[in-house]
Each structure stands twice: as structure tokens, then as C-alpha cells.
PDB file of N, CA and C in Angstrom:
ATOM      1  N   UNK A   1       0.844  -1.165   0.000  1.00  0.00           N
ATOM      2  CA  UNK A   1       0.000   0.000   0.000  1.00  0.00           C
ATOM      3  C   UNK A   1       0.896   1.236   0.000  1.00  0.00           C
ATOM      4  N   UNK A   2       0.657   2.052  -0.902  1.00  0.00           N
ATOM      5  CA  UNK A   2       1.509   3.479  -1.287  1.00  0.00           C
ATOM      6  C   UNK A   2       0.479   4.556   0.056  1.00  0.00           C
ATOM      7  N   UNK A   3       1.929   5.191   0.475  1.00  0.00           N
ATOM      8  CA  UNK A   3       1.449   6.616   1.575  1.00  0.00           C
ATOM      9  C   UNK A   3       0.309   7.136   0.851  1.00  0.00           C
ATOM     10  N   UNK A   4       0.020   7.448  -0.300  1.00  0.00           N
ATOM     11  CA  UNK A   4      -1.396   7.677  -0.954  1.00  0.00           C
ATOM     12  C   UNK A   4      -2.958   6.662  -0.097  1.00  0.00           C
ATOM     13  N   UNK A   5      -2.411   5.840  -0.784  1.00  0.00           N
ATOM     14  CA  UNK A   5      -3.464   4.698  -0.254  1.00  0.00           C
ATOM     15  C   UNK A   5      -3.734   4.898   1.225  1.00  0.00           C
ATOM     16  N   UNK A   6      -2.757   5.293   2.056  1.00  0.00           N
ATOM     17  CA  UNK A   6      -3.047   5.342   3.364  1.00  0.00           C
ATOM     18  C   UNK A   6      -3.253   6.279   4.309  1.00  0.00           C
ATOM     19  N   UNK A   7      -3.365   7.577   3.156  1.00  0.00           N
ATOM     20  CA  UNK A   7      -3.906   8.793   3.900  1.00  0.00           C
ATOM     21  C   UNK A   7      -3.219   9.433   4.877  1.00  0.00           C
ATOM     22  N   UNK A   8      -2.049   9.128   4.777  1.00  0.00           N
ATOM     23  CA  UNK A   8      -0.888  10.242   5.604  1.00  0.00           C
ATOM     24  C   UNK A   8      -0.368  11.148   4.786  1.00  0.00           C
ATOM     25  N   UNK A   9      -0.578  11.889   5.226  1.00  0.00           N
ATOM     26  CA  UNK A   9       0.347  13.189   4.575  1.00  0.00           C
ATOM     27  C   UNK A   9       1.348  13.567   4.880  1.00  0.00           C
ATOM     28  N   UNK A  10       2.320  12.775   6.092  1.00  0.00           N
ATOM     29  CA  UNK A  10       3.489  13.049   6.478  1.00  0.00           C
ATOM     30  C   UNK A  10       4.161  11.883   5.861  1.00  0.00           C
ATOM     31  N   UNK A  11       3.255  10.900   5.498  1.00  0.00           N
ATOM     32  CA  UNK A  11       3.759   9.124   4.887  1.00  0.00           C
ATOM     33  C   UNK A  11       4.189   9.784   3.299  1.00  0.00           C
ATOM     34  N   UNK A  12       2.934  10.315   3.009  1.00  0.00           N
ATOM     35  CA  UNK A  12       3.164  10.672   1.290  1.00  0.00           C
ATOM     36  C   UNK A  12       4.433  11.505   1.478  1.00  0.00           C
ATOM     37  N   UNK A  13       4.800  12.463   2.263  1.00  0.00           N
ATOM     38  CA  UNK A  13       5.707  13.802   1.444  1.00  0.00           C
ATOM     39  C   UNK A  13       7.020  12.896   2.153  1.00  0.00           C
ATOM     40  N   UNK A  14       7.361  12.154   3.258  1.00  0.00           N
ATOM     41  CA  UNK A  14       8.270  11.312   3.153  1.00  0.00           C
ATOM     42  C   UNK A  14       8.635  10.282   2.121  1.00  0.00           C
ATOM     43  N   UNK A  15       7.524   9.927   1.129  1.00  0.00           N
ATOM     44  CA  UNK A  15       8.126   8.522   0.435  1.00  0.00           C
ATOM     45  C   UNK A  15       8.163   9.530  -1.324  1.00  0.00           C
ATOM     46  N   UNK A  16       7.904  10.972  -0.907  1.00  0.00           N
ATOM     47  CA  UNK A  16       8.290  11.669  -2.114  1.00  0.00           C
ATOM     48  C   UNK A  16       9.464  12.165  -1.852  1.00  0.00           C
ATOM     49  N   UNK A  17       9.933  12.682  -0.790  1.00  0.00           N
ATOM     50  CA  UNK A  17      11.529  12.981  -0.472  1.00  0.00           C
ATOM     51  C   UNK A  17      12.254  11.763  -1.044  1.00  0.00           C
ATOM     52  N   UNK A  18      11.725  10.135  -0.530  1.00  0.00           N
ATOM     53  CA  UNK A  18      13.093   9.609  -0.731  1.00  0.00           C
ATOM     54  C   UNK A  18      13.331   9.200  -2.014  1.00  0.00           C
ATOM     55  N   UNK A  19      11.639   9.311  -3.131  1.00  0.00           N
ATOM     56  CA  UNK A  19      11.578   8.972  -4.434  1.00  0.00           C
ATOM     57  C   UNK A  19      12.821  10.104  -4.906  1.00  0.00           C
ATOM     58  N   UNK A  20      12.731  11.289  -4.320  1.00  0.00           N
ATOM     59  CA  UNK A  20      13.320  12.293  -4.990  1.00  0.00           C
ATOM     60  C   UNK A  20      14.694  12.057  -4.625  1.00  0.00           C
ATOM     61  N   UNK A  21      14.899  11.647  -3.642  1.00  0.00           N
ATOM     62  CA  UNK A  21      16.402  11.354  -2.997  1.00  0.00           C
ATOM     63  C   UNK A  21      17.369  10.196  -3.863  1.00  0.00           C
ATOM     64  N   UNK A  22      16.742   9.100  -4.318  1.00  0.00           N
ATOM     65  CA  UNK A  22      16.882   8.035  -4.954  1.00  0.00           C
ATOM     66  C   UNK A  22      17.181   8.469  -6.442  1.00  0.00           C
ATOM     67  N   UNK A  23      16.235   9.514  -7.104  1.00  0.00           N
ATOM     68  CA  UNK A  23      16.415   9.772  -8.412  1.00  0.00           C
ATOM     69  C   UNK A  23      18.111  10.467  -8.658  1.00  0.00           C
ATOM     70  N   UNK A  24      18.052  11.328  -7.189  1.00  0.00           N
ATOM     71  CA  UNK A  24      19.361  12.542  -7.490  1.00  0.00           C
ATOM     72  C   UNK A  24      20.210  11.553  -7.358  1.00  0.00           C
ATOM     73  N   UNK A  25      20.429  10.477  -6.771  1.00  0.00           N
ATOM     74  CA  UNK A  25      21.198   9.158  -7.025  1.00  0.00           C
ATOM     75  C   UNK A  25      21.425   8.418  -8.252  1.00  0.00           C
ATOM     76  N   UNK A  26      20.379   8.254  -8.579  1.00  0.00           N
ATOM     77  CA  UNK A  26      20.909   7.681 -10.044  1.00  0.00           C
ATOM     78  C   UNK A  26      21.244   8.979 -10.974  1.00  0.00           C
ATOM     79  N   UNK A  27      21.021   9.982 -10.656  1.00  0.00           N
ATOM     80  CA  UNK A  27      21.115  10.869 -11.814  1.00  0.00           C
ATOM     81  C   UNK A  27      22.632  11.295 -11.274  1.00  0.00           C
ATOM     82  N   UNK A  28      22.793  11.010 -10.308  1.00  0.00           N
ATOM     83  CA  UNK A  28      24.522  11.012 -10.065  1.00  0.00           C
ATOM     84  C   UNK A  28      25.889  10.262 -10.645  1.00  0.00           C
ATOM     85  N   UNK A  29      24.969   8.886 -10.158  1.00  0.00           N
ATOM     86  CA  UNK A  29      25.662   7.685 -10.904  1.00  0.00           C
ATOM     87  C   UNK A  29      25.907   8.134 -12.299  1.00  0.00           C
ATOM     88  N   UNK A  30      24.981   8.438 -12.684  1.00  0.00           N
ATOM     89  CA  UNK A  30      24.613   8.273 -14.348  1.00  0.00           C
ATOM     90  C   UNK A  30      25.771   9.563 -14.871  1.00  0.00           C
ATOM     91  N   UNK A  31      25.979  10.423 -14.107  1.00  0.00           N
ATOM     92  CA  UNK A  31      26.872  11.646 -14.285  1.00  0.00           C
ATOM     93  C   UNK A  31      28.019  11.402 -14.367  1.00  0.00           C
ATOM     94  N   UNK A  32      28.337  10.939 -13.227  1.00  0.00           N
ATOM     95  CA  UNK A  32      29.427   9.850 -12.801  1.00  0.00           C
ATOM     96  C   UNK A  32      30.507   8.777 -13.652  1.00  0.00           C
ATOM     97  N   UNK A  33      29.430   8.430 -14.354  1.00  0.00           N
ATOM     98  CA  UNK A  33      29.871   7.112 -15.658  1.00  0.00           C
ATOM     99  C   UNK A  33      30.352   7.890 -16.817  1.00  0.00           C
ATOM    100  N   UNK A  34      29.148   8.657 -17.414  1.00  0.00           N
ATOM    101  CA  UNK A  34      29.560   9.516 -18.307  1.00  0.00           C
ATOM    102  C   UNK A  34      30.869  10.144 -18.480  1.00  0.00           C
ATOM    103  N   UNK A  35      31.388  10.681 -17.268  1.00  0.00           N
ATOM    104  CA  UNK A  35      32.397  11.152 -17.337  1.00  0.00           C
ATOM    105  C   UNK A  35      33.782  10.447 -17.003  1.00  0.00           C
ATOM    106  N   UNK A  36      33.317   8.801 -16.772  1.00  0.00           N
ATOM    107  CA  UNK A  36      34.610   8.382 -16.329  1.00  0.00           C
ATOM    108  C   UNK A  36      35.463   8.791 -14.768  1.00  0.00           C
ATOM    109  N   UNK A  37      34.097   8.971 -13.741  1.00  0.00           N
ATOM    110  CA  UNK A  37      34.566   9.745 -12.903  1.00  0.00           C
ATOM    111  C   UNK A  37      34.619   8.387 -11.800  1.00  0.00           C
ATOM    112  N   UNK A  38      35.203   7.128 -11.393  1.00  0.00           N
ATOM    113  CA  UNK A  38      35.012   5.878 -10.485  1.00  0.00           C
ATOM    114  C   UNK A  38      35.086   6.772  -9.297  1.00  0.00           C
ATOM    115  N   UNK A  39      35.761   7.519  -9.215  1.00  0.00           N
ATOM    116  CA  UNK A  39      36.070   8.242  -7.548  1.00  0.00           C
ATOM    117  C   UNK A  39      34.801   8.765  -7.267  1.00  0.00           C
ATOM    118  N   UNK A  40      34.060   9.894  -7.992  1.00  0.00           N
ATOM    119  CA  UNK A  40      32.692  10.421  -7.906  1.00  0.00           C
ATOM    120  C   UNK A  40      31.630   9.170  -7.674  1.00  0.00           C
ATOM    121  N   UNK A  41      31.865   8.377  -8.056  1.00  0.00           N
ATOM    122  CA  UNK A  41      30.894   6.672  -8.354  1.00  0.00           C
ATOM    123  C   UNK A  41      30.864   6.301  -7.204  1.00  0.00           C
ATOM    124  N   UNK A  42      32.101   6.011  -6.605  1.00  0.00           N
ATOM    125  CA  UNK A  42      32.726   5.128  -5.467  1.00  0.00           C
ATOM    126  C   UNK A  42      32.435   6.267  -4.258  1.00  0.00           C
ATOM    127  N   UNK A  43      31.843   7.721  -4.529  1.00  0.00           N
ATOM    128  CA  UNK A  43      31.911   8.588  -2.905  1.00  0.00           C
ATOM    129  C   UNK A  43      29.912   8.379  -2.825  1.00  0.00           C
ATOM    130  N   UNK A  44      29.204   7.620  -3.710  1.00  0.00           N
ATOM    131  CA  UNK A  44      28.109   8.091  -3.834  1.00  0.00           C
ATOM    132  C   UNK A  44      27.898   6.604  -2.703  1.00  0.00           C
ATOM    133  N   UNK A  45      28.440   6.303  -2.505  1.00  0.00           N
ATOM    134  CA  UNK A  45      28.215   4.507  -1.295  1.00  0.00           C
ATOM    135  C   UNK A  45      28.633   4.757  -0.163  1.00  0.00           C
ATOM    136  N   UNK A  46      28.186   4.329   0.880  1.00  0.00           N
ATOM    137  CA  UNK A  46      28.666   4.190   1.992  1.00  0.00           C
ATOM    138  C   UNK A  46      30.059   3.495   2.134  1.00  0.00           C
ATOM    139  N   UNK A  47      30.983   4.643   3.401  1.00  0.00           N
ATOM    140  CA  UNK A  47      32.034   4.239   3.658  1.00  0.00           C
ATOM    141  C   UNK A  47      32.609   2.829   3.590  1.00  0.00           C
ATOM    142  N   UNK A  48      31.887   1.969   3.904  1.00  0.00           N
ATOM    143  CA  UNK A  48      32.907   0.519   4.255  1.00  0.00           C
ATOM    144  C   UNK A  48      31.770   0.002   3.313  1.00  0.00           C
ATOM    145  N   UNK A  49      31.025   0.393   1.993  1.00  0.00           N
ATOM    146  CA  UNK A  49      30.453  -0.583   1.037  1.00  0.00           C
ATOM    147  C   UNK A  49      31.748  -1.225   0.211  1.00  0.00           C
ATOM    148  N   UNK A  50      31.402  -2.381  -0.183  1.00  0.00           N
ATOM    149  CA  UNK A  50      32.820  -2.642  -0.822  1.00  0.00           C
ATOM    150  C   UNK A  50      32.428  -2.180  -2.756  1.00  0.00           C
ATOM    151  N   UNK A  51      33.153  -1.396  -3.475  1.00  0.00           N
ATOM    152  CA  UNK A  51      33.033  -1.311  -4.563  1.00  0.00           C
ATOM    153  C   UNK A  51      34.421  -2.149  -5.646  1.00  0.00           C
ATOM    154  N   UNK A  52      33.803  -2.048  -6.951  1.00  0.00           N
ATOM    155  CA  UNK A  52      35.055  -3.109  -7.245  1.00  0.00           C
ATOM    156  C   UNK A  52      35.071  -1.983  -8.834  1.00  0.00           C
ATOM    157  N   UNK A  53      35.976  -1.369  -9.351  1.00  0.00           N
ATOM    158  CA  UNK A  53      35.947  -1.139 -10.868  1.00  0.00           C
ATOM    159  C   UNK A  53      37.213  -1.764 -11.548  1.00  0.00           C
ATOM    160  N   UNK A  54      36.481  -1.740 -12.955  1.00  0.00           N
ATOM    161  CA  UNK A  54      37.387  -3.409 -13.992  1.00  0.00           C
ATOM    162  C   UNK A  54      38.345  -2.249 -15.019  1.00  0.00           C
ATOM    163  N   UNK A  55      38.985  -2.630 -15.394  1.00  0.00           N
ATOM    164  CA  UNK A  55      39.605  -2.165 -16.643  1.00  0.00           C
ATOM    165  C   UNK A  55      38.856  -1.501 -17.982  1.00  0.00           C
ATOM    166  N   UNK A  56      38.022  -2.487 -17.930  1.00  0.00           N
ATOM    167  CA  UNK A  56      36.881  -2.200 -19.233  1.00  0.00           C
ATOM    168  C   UNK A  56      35.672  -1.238 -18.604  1.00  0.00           C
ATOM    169  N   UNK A  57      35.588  -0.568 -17.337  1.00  0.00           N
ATOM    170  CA  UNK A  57      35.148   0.511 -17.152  1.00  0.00           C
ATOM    171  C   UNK A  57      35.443   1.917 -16.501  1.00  0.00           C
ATOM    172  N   UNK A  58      36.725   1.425 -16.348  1.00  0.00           N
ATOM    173  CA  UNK A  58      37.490   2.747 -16.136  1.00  0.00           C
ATOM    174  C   UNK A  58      38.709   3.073 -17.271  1.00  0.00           C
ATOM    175  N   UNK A  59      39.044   4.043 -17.471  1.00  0.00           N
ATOM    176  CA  UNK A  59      40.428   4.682 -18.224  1.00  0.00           C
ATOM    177  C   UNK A  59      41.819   4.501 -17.716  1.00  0.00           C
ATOM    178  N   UNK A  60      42.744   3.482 -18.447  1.00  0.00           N
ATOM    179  CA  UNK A  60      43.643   3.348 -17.978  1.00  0.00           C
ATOM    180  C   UNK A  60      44.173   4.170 -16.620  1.00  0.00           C
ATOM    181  N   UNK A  61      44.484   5.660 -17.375  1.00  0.00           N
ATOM    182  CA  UNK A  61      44.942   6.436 -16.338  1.00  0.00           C
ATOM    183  C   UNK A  61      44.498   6.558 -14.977  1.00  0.00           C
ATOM    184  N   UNK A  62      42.995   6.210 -14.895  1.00  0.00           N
ATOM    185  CA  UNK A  62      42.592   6.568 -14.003  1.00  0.00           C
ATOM    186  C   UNK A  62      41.798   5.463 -13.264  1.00  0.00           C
ATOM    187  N   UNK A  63      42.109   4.262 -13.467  1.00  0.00           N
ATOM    188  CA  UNK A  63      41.970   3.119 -12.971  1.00  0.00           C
ATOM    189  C   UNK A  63      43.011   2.858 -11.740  1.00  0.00           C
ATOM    190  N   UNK A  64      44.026   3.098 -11.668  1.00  0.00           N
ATOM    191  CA  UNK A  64      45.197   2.628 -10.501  1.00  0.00           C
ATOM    192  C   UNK A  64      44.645   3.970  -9.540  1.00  0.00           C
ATOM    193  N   UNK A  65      44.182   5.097  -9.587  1.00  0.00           N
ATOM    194  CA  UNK A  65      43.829   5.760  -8.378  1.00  0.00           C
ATOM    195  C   UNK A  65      42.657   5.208  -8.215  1.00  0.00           C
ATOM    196  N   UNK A  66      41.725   4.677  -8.962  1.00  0.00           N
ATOM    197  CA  UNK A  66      39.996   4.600  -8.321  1.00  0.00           C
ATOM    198  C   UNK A  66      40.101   2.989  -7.600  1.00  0.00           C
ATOM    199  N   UNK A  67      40.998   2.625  -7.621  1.00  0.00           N
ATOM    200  CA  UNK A  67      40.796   1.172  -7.104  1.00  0.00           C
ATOM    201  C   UNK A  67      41.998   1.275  -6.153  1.00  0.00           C
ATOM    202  N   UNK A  68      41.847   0.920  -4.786  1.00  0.00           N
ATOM    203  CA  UNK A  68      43.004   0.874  -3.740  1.00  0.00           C
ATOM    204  C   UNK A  68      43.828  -0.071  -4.075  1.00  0.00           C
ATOM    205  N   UNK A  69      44.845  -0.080  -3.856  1.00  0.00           N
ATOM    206  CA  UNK A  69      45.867  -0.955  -3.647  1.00  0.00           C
ATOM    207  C   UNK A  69      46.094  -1.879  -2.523  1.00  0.00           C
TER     208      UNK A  69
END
């Protein structure tokens, strides 16, 4: 049942914040890729998430800084 369905109005404008919160997320990611940016990619996760980037999606150059050693 959607905060609609259930007649809160503090339910609805919360599950529209996080719709909206979620979008500026992918529309980050999506910014992110475009530009070849893994560091920008890799700050959009929580601290101790583990991320992994491959060769075939990062740029040489900039593959040995976006991935720890």
C-alpha cells in the first residue's frame, strides 16, 4: 500500500523525499559514468560498502587511483 493509499500526509511527502532522494542518485551515478569519474561513483556509497571497478570501465589512467591498492 503506497502513503497515498493510506492517507498520511506526512507518509506521502516522506516517500516523495526519498523517491526524490533516490532519483538525485541515479542521476549522479549516471553523471558519474559519463564522465569516467570511479572516484565520484565510489563517494556516492557508503564508507565501508565494498566497490570493485574493472579495466573495461574505467580509463587506464585513471583506474590505478579509483581502485586501492
Amino acid at each position: 500500500m503506497t502513503a497515498l493509499a493510506a492517507g498520511s500526509s506526512e507518509a506521502l511527502l516522506r516517500e516523495i523525499a526519498d523517491r526524490m532522494a533516490v532519483r538525485r542518485l541515479v542521476d549522479l551515478y549516471a553523471r558519474y559514468a559519463d564522465r569516467r569519474d570511479a572516484k565520484g561513483q565510489a563517494a556516492l556509497f557508503a564508507e565501508d560498502a565494498p566497490t570493485r571497478a574493472t579495466p573495461r570501465t574505467v580509463s587506464p589512467s585513471s583506474f590505478s587511483r579509483a581502485v586501492p591498492s
